[in-house]
C-alpha atoms as a PDB file:
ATOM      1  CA  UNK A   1      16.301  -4.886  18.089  1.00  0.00           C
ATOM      2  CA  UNK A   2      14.357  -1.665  18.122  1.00  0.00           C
ATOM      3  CA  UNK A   3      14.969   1.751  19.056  1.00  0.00           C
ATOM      4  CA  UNK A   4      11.596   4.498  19.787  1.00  0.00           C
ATOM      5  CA  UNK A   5      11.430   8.047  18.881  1.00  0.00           C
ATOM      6  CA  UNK A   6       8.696   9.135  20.963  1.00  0.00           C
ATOM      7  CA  UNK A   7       6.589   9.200  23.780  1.00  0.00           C
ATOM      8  CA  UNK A   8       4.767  12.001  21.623  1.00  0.00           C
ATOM      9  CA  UNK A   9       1.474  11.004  22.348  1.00  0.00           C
ATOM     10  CA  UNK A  10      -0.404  13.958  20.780  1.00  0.00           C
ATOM     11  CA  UNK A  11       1.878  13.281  17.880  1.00  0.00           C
ATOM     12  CA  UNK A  12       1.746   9.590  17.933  1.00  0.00           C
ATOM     13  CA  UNK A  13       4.748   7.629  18.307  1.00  0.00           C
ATOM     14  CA  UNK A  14       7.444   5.629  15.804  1.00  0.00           C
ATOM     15  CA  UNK A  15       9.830   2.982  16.541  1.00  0.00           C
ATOM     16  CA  UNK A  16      12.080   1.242  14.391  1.00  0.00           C
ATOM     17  CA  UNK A  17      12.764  -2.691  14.320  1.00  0.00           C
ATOM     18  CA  UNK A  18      15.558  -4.867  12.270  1.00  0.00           C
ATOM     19  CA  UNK A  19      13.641  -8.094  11.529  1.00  0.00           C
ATOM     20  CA  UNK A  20      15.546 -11.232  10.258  1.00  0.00           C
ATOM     21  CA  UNK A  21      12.281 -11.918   7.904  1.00  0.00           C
ATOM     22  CA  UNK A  22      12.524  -8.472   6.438  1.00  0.00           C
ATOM     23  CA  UNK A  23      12.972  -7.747   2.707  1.00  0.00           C
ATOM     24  CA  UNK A  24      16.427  -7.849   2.974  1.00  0.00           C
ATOM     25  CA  UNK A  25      18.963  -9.233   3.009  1.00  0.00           C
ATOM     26  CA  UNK A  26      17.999 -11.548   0.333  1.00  0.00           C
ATOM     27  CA  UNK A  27      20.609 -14.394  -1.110  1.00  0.00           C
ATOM     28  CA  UNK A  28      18.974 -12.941  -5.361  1.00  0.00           C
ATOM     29  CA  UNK A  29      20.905  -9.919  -4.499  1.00  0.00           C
ATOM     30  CA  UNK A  30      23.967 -10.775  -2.372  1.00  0.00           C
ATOM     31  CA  UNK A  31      26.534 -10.313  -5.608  1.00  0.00           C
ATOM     32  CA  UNK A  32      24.383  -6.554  -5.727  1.00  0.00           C
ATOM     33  CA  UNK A  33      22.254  -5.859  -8.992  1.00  0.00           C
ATOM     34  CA  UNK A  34      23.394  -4.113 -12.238  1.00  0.00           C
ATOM     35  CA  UNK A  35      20.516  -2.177 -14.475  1.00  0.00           C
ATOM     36  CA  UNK A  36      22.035  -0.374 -17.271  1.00  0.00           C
ATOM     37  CA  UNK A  37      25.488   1.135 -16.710  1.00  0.00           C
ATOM     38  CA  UNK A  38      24.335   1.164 -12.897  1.00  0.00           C
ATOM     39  CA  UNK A  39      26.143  -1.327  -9.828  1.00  0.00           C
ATOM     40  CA  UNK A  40      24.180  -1.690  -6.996  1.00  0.00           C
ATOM     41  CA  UNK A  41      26.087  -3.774  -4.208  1.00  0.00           C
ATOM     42  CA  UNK A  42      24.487  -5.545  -1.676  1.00  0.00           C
ATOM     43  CA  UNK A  43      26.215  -3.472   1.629  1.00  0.00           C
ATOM     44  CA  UNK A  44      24.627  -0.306   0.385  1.00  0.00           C
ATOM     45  CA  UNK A  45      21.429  -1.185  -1.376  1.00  0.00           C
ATOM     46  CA  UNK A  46      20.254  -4.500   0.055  1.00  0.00           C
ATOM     47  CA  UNK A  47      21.712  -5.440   2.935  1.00  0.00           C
ATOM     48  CA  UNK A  48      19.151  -2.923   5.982  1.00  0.00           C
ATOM     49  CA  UNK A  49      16.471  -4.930   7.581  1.00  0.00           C
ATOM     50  CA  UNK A  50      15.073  -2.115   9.190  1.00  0.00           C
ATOM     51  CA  UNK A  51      11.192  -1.529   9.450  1.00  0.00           C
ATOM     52  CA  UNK A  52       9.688   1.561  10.964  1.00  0.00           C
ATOM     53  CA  UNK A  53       6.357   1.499  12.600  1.00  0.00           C
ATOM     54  CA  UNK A  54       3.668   4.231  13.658  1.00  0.00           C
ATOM     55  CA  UNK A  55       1.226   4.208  16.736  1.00  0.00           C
ATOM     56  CA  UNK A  56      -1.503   7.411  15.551  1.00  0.00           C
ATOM     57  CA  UNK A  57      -1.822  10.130  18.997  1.00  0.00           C
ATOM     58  CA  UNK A  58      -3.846   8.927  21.899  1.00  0.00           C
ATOM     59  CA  UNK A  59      -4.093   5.178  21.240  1.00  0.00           C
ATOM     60  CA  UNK A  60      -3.025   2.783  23.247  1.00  0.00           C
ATOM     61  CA  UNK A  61      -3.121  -0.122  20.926  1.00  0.00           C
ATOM     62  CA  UNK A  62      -3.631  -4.129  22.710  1.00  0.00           C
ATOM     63  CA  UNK A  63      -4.791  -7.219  21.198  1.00  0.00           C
ATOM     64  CA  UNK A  64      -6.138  -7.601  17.536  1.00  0.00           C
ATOM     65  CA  UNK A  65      -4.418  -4.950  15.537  1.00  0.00           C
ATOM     66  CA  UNK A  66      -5.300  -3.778  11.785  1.00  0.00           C
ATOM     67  CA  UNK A  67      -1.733  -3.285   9.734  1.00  0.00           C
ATOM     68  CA  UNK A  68      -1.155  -0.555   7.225  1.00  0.00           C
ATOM     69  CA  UNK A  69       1.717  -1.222   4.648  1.00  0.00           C
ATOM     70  CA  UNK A  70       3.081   1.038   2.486  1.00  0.00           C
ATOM     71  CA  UNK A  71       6.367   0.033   0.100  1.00  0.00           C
ATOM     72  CA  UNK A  72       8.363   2.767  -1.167  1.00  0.00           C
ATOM     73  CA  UNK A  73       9.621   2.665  -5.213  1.00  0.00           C
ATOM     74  CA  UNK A  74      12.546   3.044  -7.241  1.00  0.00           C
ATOM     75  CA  UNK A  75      15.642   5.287  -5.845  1.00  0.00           C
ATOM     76  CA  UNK A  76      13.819   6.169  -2.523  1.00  0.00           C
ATOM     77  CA  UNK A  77      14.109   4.684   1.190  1.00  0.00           C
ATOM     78  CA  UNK A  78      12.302   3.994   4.209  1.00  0.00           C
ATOM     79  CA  UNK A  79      13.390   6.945   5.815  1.00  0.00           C
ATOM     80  CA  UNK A  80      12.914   9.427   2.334  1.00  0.00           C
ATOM     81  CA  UNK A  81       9.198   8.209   1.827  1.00  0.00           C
ATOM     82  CA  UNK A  82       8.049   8.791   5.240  1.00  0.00           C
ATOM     83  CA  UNK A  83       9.401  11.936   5.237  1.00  0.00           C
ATOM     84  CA  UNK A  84       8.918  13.076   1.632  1.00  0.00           C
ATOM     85  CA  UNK A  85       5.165  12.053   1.717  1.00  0.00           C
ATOM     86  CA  UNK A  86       4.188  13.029   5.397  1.00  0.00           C
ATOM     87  CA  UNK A  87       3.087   9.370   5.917  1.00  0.00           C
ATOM     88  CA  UNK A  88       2.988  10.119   9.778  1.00  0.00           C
ATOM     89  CA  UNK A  89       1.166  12.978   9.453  1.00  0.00           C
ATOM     90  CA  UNK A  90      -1.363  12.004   6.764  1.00  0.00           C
ATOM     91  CA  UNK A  91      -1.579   8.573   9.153  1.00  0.00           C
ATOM     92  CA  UNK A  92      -2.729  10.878  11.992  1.00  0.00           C
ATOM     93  CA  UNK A  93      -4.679  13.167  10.668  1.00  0.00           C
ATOM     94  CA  UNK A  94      -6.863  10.480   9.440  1.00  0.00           C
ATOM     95  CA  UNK A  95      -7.806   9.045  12.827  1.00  0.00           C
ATOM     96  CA  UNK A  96      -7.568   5.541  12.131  1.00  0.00           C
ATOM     97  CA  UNK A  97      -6.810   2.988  14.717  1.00  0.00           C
ATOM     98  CA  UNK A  98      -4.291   0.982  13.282  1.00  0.00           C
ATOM     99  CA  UNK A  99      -0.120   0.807  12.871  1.00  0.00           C
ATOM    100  CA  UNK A 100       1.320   2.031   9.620  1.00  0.00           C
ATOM    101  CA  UNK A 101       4.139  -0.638   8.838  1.00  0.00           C
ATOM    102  CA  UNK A 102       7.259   0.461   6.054  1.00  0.00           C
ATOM    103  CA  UNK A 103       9.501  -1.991   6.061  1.00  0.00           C
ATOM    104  CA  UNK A 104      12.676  -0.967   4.106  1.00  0.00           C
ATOM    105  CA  UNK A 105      12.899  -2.648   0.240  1.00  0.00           C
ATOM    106  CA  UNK A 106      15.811  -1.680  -2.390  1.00  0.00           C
ATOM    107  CA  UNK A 107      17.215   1.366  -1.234  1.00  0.00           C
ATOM    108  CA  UNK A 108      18.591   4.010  -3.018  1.00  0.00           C
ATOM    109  CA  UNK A 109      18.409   1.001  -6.692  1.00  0.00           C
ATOM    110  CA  UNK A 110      15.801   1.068  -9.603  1.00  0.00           C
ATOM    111  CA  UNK A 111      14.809  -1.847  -7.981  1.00  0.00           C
ATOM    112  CA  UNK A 112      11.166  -3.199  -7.699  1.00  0.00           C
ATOM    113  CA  UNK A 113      12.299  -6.541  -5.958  1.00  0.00           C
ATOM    114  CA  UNK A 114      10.888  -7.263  -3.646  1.00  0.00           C
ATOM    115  CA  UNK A 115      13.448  -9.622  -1.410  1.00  0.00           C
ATOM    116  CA  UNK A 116      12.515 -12.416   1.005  1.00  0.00           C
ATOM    117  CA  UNK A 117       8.689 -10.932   0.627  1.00  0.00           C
ATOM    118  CA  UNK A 118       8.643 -12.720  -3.022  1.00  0.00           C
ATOM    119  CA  UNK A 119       8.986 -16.173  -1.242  1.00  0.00           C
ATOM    120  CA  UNK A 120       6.204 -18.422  -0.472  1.00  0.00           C
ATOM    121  CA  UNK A 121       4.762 -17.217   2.989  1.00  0.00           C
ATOM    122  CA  UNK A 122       7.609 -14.420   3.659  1.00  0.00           C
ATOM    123  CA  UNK A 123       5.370 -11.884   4.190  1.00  0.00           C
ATOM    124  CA  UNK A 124       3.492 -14.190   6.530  1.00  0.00           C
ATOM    125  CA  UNK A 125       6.906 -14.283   8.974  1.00  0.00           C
ATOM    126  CA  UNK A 126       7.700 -11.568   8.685  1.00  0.00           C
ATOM    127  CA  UNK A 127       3.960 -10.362   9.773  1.00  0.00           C
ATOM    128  CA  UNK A 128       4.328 -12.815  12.385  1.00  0.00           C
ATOM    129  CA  UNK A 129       7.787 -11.699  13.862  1.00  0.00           C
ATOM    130  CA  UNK A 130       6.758  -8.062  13.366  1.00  0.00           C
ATOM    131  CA  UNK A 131       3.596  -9.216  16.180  1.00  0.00           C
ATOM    132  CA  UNK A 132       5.806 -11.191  18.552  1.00  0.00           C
ATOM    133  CA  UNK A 133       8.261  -7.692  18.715  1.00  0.00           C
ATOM    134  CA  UNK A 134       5.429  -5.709  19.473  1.00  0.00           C
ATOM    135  CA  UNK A 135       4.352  -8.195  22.123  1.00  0.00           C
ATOM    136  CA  UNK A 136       7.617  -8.428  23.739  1.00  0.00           C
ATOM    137  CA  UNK A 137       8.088  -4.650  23.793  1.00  0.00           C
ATOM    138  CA  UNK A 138       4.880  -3.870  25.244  1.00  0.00           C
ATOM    139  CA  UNK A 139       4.069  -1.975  22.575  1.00  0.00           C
ATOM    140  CA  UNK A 140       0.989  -3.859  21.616  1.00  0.00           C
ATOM    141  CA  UNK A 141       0.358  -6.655  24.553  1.00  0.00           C
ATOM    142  CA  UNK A 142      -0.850  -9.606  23.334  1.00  0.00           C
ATOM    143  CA  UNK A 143      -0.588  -8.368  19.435  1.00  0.00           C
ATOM    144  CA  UNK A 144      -2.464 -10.243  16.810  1.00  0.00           C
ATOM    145  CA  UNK A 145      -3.383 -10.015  13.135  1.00  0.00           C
ATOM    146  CA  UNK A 146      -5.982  -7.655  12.140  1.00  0.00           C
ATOM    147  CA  UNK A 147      -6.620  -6.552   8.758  1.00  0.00           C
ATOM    148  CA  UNK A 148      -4.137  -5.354   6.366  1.00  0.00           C
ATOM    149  CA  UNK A 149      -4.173  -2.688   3.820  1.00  0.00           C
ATOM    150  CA  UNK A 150      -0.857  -3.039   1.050  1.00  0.00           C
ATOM    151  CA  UNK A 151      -0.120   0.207  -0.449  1.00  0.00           C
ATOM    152  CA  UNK A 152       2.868   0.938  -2.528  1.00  0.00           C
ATOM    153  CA  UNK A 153       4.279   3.585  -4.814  1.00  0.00           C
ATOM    154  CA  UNK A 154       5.695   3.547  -8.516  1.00  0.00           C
ATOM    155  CA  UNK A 155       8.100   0.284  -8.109  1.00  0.00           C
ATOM    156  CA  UNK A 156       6.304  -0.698  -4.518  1.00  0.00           C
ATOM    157  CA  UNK A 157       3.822  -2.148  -6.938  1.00  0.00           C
ATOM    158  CA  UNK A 158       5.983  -5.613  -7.101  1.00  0.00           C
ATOM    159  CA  UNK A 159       6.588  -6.791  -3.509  1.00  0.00           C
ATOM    160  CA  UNK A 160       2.238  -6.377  -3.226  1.00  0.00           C
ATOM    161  CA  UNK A 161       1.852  -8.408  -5.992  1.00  0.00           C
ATOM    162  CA  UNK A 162       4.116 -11.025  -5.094  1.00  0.00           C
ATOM    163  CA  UNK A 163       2.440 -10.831  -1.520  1.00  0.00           C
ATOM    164  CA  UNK A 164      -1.065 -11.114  -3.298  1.00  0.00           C
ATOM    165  CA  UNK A 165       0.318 -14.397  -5.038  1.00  0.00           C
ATOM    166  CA  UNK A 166       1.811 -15.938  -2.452  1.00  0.00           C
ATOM    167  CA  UNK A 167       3.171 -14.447   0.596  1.00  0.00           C
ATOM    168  CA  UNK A 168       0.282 -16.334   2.797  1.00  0.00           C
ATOM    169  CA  UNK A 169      -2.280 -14.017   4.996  1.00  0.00           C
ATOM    170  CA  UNK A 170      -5.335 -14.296   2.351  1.00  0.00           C
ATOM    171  CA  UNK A 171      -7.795 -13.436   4.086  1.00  0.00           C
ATOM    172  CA  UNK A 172      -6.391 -10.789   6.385  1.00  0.00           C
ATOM    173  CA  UNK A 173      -5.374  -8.922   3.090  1.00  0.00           C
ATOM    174  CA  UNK A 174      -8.444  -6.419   2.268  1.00  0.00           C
ATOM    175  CA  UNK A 175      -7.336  -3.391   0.564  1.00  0.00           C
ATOM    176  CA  UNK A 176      -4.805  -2.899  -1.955  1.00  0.00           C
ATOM    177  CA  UNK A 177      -3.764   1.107  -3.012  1.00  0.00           C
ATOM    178  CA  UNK A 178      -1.523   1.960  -5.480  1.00  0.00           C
ATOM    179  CA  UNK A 179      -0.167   5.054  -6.100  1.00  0.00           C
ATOM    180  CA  UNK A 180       0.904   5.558  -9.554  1.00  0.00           C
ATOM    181  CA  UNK A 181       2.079   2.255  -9.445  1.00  0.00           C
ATOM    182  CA  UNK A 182       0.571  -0.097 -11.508  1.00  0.00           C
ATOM    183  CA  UNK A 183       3.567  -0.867 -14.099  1.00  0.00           C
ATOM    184  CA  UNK A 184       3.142  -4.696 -14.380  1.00  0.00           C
ATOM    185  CA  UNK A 185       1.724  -7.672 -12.680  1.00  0.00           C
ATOM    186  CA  UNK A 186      -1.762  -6.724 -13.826  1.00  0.00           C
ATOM    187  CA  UNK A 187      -3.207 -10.028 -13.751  1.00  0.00           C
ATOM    188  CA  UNK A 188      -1.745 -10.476 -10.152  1.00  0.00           C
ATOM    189  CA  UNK A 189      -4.053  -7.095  -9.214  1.00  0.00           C
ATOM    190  CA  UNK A 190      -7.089  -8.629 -11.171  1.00  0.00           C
ATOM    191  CA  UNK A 191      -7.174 -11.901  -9.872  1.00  0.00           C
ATOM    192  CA  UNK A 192      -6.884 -10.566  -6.204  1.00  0.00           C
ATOM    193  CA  UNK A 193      -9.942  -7.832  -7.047  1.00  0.00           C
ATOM    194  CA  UNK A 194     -11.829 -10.734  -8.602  1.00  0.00           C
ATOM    195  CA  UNK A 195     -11.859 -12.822  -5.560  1.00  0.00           C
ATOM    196  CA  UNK A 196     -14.034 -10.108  -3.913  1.00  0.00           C
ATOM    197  CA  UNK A 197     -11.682  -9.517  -0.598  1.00  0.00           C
ATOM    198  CA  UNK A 198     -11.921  -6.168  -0.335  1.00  0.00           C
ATOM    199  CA  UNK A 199     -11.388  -2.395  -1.935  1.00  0.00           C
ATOM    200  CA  UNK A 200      -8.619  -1.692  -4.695  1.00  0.00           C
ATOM    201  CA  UNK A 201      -7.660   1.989  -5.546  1.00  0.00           C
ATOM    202  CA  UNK A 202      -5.472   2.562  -7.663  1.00  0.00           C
ATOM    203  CA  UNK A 203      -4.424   6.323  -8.626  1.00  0.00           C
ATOM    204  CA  UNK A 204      -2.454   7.496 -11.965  1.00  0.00           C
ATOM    205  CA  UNK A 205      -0.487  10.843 -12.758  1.00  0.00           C
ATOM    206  CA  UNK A 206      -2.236  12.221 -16.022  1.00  0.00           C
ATOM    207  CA  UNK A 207       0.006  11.205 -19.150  1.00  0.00           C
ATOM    208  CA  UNK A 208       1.837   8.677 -17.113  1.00  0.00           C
ATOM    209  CA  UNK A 209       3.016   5.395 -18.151  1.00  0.00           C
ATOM    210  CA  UNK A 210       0.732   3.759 -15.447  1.00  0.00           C
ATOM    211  CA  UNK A 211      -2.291   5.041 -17.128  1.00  0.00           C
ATOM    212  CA  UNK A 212      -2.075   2.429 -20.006  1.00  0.00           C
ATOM    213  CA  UNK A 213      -1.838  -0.141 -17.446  1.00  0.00           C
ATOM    214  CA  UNK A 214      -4.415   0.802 -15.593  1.00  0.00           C
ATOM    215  CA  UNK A 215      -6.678   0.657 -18.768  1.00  0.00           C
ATOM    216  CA  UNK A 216      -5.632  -2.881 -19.218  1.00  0.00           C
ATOM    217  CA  UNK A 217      -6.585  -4.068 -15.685  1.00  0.00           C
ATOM    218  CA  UNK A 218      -9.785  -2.169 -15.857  1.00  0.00           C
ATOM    219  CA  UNK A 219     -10.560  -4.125 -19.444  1.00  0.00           C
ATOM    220  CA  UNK A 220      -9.680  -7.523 -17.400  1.00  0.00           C
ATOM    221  CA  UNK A 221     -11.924  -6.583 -15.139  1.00  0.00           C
ATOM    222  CA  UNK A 222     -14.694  -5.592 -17.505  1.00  0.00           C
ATOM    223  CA  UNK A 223     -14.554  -8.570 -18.791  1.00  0.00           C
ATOM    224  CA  UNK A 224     -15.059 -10.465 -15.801  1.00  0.00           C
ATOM    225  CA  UNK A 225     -17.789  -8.852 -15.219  1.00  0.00           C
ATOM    226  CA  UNK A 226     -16.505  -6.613 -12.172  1.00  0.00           C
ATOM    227  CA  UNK A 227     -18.399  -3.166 -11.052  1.00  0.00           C
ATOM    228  CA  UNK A 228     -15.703  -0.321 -11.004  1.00  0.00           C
ATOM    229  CA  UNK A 229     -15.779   3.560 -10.437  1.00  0.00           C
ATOM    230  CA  UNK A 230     -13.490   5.710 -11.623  1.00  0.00           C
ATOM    231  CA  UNK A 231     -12.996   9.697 -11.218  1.00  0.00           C
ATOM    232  CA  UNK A 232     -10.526  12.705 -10.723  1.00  0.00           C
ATOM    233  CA  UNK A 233      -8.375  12.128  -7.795  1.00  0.00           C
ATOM    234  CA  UNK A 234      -9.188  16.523  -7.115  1.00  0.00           C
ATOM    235  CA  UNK A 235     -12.733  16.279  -6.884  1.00  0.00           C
ATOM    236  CA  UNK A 236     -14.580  13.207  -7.255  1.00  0.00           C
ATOM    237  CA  UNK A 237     -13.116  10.590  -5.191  1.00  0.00           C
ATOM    238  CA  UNK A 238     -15.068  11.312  -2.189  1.00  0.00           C
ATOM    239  CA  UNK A 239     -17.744   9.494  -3.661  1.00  0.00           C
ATOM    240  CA  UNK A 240     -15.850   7.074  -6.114  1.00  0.00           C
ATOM    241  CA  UNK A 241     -13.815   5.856  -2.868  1.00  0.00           C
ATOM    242  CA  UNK A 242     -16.950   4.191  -1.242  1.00  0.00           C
ATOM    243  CA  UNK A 243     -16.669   1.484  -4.106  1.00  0.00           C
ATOM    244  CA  UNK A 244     -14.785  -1.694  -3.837  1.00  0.00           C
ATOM    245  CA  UNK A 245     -12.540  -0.670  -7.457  1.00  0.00           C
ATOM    246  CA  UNK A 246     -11.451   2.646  -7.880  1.00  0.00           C
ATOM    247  CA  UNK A 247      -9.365   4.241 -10.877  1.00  0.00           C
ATOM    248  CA  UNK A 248      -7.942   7.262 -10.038  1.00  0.00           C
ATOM    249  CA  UNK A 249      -6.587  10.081 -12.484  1.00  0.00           C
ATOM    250  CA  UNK A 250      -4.477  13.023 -10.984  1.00  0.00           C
ATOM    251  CA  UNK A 251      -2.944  16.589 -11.999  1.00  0.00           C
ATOM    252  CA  UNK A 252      -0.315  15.730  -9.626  1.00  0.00           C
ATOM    253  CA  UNK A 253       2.779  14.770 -10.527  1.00  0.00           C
ATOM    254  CA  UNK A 254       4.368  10.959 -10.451  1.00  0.00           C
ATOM    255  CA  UNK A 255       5.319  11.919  -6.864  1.00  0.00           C
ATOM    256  CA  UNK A 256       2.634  13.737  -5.630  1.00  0.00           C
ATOM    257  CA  UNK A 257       0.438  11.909  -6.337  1.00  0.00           C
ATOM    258  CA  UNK A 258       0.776  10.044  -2.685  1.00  0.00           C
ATOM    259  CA  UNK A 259       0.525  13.909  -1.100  1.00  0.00           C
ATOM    260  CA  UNK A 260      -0.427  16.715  -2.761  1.00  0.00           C
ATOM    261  CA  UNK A 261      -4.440  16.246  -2.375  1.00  0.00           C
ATOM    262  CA  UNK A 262      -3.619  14.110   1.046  1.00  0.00           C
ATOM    263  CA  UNK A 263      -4.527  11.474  -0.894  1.00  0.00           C
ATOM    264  CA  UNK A 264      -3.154   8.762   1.905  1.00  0.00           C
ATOM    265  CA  UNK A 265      -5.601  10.329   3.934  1.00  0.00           C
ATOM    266  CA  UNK A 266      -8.305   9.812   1.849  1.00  0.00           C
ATOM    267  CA  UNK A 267      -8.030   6.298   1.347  1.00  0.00           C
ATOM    268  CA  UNK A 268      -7.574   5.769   4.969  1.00  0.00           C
ATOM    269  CA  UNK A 269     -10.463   7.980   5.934  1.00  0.00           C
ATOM    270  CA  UNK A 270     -12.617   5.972   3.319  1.00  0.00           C
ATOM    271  CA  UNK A 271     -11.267   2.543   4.269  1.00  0.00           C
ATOM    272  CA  UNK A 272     -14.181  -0.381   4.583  1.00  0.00           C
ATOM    273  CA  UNK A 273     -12.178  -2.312   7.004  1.00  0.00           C
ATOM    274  CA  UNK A 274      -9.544  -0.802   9.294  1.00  0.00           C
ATOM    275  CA  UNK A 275     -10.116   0.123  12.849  1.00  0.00           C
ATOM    276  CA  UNK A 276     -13.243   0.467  14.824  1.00  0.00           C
ATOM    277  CA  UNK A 277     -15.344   1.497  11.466  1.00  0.00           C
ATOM    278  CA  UNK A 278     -15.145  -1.913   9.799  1.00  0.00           C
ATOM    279  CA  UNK A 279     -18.392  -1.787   7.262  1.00  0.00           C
ATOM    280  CA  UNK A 280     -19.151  -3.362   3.920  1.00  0.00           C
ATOM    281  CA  UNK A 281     -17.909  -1.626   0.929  1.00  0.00           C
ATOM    282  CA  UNK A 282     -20.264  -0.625  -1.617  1.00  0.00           C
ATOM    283  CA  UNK A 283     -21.282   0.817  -4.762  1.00  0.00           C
ATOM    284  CA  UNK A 284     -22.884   4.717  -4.990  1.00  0.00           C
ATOM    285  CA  UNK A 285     -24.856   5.625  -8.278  1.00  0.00           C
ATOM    286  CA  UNK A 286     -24.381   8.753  -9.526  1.00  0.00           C
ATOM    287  CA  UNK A 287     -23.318  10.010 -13.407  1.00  0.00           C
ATOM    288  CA  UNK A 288     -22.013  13.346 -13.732  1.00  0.00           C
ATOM    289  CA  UNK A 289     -19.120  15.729 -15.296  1.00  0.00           C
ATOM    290  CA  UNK A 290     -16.855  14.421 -12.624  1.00  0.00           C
ATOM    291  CA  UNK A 291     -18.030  10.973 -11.710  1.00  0.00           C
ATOM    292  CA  UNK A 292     -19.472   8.216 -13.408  1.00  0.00           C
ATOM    293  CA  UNK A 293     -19.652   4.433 -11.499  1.00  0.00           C
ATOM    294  CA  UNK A 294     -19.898   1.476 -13.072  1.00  0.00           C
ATOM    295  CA  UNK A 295     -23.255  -1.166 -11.513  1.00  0.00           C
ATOM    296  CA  UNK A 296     -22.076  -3.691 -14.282  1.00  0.00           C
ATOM    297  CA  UNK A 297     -19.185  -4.672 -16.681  1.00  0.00           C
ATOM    298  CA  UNK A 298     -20.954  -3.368 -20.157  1.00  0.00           C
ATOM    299  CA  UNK A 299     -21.232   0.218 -18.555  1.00  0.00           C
ATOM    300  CA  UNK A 300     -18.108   0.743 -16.736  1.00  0.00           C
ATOM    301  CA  UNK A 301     -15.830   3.723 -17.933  1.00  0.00           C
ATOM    302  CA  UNK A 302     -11.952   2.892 -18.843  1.00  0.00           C
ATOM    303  CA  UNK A 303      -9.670   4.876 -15.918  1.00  0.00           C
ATOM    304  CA  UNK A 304      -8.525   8.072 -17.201  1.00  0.00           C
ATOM    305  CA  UNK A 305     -10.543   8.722 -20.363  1.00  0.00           C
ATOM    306  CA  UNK A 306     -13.432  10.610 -18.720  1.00  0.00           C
END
């Protein structure tokens, strides 16, 4: 089932799919979830299967498609993330050849779960139903699996690592972006990062709780002996962003963080792998008041303590 809200081509176009294999429903929260003093049944909170999906302006996609995800956090939507952080714009004005994908998770619940995606190979059907729809709508003849590019906000951080772990698609998988989001699973993040598959970012609001976490994973790291970069999200990460691990730090706040410096532009104008500019990542060295990167494990700086 689908439904379009286009043909804008200069704008680009949306559509919107319910999937079987999306997110939800999910049998873990059919008798609804309770957090606190807080009820959250399953007909209002878990129960839309809906995914929404962007074609950028002038592109007729066909074939071998790269996959942009982005997973929306605690209290929020489909519908209020796309809107609230001009994903569709930010998408376009990056020119990238590729379909930004946000499926619907918890909505409306302090919920980071993450649904049928936490099962073993869900996001894998789900990737793989998503294709056939495209196929049989002629919205992407003959639609295959690209790359892919998991980003997620505050609670989205969950359903990634879960899809890191086990949700199937290894090696399609080659950038992960978090956006003030890294609240657990650290060791999920590190062991992905260590396998060398591709670019992490990963961008905190100044004083919050993600920050600490973030100085964790960068320690794992460290100790593994993984090169990192890490910078103001304002003015340094022009440079820090052509390096395969990036820590972030940002004035903005816990939700703007996604926005307010077009930061989902950024990564997707800096991305190694999607569309037509597919080139290894590497890492620039340069030390200064804004920047410092990290060509070994002894020398690299802890995120957010520059």
């Amino acid at each position: 089932m689908s439904s379009a809200t286009g043909p804008e081509i200069d704008r680009g176009r949306s559509y919107t799919f319910v999937l079987p294999s999306a997110p939800f429903p999910d049998a873990a929260r059919d008798a609804g979830y309770t957090l606190d003093d807080g009820f959250y049944d399953r007909d209002d909170h878990y129960a839309d299967s809906s995914v929404s999906v962007f074609v950028p302006p002038r592109w007729k996609p066909r074939g071998r498609v790269d996959l942009v995800f982005f997973f929306h956090g605690w209290m929020s939507s489909r519908e209020d993330a796309i809107a609230g952080f001009d994903l569709f714009d930010q998408f376009s004005a990056s020119g990238i050849k590729a379909l930004l994908v946000v499926p619907e998770t918890a909505v409306n619940a302090p919920d980071s779960f993450g649904g049928k995606f936490e099962d073993s190979g869900g996001f894998e059907r789900f990737v793989s139903d998503l294709l056939d729809t495209l196929d049989a709508d002629d919205i992407v003849p003959g639609a295959q699996v690209g790359r892919i590019v998991l980003a997620g906000h505050s609670g989205g951080y969950r359903v990634i690592a879960a899809i890191l772990r086990r949700g199937g698609l290894t090696d399609e998988v080659r950038e992960v972006w978090l956006f003030d989001a890294l609240y657990a699973r650290e060791s999920a993040f590190a062991d992905w990062i260590s396998s060398r598959r591709g670019r992490f970012v990963c961008v905190s609001s100044r004083g919050s709780d993600t920050v600490e976490n973030a100085d964790s994973l960068a320690s794992i790291l460290r100790a593994r002996g993984v090169a990192m970069a890490s910078a103001e999200d304002s003015d340094g990460d022009e440079i820090a962003l052509g390096g395969p691990v990036v820590f972030l730090t940002s004035d903005a706040d816990h939700f703007g963080v996604v926005h307010d410096h077009s930061e989902f532009k950024d990564f997707l104008e800096t991305s190694a792998y999607l569309g037509e500019r597919h080139r290894p990542v590497f890492i620039a060295a340069r030390t200064d008041d804004r920047l410092r990167l990290a060509e070994g494990a002894s020398s690299a700086p802890a995120p957010g303590r520059q």
